[in-house]
Protein backbone atom coordinates (compact mmCIF):
# COMPACT_ATOMS: atom_id res chain seq x y z
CA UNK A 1 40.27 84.44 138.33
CA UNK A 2 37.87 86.16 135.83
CA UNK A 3 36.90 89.59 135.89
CA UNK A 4 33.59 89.18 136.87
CA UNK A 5 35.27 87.38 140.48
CA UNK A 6 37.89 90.25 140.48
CA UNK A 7 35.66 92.62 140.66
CA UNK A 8 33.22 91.28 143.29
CA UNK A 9 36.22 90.65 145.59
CA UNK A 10 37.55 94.04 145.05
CA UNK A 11 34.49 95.55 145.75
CA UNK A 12 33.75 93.34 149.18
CA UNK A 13 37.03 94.19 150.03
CA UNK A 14 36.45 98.12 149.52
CA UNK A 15 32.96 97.83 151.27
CA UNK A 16 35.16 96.39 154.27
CA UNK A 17 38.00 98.94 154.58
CA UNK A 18 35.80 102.21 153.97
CA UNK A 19 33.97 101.80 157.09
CA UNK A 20 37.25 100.78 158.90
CA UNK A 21 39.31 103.48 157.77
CA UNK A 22 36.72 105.83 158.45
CA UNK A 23 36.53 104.57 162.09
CA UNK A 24 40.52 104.99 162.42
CA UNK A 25 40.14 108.35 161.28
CA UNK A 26 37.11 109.48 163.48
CA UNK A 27 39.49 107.91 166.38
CA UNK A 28 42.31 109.51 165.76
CA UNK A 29 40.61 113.23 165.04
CA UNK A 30 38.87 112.41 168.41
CA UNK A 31 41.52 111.91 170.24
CA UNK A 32 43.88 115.11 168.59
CA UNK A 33 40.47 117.61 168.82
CA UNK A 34 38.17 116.45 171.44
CA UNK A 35 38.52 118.73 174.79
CA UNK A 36 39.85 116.88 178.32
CA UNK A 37 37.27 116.60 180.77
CA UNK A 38 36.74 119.36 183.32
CA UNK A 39 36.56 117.53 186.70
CA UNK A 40 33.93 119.34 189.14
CA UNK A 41 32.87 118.78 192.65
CA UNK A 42 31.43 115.47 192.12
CA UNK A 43 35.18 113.82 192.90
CA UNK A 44 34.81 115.00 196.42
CA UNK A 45 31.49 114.32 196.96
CA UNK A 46 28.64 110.84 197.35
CA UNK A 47 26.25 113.45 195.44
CA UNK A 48 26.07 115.16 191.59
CA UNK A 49 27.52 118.19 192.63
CA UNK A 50 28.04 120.29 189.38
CA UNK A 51 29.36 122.83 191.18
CA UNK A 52 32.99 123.93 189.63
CA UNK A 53 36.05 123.25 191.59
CA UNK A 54 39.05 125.41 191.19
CA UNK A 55 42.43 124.40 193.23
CA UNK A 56 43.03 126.56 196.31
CA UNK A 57 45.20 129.34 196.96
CA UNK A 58 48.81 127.97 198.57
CA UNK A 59 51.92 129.44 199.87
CA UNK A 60 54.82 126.77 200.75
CA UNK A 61 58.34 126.72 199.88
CA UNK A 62 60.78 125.28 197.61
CA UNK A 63 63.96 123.62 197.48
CA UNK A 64 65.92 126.96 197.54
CA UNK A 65 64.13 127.74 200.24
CA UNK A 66 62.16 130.44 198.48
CA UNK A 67 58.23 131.28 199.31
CA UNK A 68 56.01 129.51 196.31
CA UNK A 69 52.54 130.16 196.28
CA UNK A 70 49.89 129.08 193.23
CA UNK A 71 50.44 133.11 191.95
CA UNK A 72 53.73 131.45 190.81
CA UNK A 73 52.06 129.02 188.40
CA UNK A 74 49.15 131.85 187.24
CA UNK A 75 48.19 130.57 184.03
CA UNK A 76 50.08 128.19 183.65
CA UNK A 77 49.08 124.63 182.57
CA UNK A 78 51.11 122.26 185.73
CA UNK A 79 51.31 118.38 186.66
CA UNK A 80 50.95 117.80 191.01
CA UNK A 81 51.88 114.76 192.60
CA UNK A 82 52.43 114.14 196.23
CA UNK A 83 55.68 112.21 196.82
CA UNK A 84 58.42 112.23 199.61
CA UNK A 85 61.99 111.50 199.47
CA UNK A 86 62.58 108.73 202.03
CA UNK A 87 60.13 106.72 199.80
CA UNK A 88 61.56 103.67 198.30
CA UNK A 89 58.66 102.29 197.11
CA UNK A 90 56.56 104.14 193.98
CA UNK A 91 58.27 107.53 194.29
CA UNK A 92 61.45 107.01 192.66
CA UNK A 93 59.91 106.00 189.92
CA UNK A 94 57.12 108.53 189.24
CA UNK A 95 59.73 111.17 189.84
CA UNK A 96 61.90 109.35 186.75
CA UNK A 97 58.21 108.99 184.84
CA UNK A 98 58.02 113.22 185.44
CA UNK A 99 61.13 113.28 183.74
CA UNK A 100 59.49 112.65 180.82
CA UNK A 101 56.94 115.55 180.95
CA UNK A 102 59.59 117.93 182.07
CA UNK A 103 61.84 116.80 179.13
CA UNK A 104 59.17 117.09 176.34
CA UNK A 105 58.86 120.24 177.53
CA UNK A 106 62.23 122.03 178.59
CA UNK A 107 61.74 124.44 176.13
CA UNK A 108 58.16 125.61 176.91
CA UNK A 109 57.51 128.14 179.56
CA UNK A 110 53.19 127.42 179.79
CA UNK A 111 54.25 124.31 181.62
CA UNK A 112 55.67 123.68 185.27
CA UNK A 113 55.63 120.79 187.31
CA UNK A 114 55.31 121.06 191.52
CA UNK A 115 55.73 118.40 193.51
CA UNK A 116 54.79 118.45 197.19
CA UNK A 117 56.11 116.36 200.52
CA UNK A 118 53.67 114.84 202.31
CA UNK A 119 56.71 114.79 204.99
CA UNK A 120 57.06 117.99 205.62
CA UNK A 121 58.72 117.50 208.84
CA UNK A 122 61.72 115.13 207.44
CA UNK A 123 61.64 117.46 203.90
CA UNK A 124 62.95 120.16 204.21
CA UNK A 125 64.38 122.98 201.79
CA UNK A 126 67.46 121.39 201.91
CA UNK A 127 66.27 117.57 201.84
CA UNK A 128 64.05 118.62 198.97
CA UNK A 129 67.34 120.24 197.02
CA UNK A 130 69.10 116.94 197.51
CA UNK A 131 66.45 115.22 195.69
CA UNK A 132 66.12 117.25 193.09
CA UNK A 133 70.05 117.24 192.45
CA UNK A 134 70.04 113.20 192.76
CA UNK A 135 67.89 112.83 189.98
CA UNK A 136 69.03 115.99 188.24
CA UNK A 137 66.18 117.80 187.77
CA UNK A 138 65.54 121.25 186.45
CA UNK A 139 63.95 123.29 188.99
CA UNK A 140 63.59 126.16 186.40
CA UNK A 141 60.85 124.08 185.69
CA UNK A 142 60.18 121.73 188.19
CA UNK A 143 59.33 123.16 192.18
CA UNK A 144 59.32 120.62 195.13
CA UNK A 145 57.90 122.13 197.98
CA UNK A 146 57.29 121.63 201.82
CA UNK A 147 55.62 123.63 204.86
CA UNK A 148 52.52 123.01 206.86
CA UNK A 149 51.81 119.59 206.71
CA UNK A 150 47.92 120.76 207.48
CA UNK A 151 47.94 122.58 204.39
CA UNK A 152 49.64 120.38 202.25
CA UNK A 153 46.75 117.50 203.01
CA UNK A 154 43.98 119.50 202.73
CA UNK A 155 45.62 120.54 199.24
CA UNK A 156 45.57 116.75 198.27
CA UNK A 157 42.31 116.31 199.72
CA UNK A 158 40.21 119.43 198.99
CA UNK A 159 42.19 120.86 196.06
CA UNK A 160 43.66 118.11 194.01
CA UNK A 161 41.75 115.17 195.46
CA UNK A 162 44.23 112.69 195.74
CA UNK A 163 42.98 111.14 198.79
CA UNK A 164 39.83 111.20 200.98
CA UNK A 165 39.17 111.39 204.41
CA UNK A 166 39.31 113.86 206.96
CA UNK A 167 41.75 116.85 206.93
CA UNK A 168 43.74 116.11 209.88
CA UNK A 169 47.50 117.02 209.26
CA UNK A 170 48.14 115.29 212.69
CA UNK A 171 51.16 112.82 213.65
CA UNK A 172 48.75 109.59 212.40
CA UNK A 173 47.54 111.17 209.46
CA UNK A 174 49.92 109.94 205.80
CA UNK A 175 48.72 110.15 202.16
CA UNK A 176 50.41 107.98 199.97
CA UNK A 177 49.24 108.55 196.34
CA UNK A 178 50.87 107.21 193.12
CA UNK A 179 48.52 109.56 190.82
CA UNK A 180 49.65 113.01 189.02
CA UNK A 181 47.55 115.35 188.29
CA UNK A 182 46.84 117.69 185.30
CA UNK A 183 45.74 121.26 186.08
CA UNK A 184 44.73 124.04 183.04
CA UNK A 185 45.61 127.56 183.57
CA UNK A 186 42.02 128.25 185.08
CA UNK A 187 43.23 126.05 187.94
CA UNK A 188 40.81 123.34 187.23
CA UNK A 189 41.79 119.61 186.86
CA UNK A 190 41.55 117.77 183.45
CA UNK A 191 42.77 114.73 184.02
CA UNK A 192 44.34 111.93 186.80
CA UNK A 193 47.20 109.69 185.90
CA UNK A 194 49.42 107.34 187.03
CA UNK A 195 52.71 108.10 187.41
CA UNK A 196 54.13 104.43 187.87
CA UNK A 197 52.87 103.65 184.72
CA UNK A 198 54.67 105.23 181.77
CA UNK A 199 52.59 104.23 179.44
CA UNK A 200 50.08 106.62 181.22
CA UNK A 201 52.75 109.46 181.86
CA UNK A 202 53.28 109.38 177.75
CA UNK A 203 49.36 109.68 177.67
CA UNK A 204 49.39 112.59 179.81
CA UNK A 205 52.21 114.49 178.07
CA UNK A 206 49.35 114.21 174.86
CA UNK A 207 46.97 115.74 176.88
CA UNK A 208 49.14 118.67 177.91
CA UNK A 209 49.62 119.33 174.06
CA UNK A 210 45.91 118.94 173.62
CA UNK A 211 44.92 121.21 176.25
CA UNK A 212 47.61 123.74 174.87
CA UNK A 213 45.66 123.80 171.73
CA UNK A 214 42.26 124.06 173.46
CA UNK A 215 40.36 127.34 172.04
């Protein structure tokens, strides 16, 4: 090849990987930098309701059998999900996808996980500890709770909206979500996720670091 040929084909060939390693770069600064969404009203809602949405005030109780209340996750950055134990079905498995967030990080006190029963009636304190111990979790870090059903669906449905309909809390009424949910320490929720999938869960541990760097 002559030099004249060299040189066109190394310049073609620059002209070609510029622009793509520019894109890779812009994707990758975009996806360390750029802020998580802040989800508003409009989740709940058939209109464009701007209006903010902050998660509720709570008081249930844990697996010790201890009073737990949102004061003890005040600022705080925390993944919800709605599980309960007799589930065979997705439950087992988010709660070994959770591992992962509370492994990556065991040694960082800005984040908690809570989990809550939508079976309040068959999980109790005790059921709940069981659980926890059978998949050896670290309840340092990790809170399942139970108590008034009522409250604990219109949490899912008016806090963390993980499931529509009416708040009922009656004997009929079941919520059955696979989806955890990231909350900042201004109580607001930046992002949904599903915790089957761990390809998602590993997504969602990124945005935990992100929104720990958030100014």
């Amino acid at each position: 090849m002559n030099l004249k040929k060299h040189t066109t084909l190394l310049i073609s060939i620059t002209l070609v990987a510029i622009p793509m390693l520019a894109y890779a770069v812009v994707t990758v600064l975009q996806s360390e930098y750029e802020k998580l969404p802040v989800y508003n009203s409009t989740l709940n809602t058939n209109k464009e309701d701007k209006t903010p949405h902050f998660i509720q005030s709570f008081g249930l109780i844990n697996q010790d059998a201890k009073s737990f209340s949102d004061a003890d996750v005040n600022n705080k950055i925390y993944v919800a999900d709605f599980f309960f134990t007799s589930c065979l079905s997705v439950c087992p498995k988010m709660t070994n996808n959770l591992k992962l967030v509370q492994d990556a990080f065991k040694s960082d006190d800005n984040v908690e996980i809570i989990s809550l029963t939508v079976d309040p009636e068959t999980d109790t304190a005790q059921r709940l500890k069981w659980y926890a111990d059978y998949f050896n979790i670290n309840t340092n870090k990790w809170n399942f709770l139970t108590g008034d059903k009522n409250e604990i669906y219109k949490l899912a449905r008016e806090s963390f909206y993980v499931s529509a309909g009416n708040v009922d809390g009656g004997a009929n009424d079941f919520i059955h979500s696979d989806k955890l949910v990231l909350i900042d320490k201004e109580k607001q929720i930046r992002g949904y996720y599903t915790g089957t999938e761990k390809n998602d869960v590993e997504k969602l541990i990124h945005d935990i670091k992100k929104l720990e760097n958030e100014n």
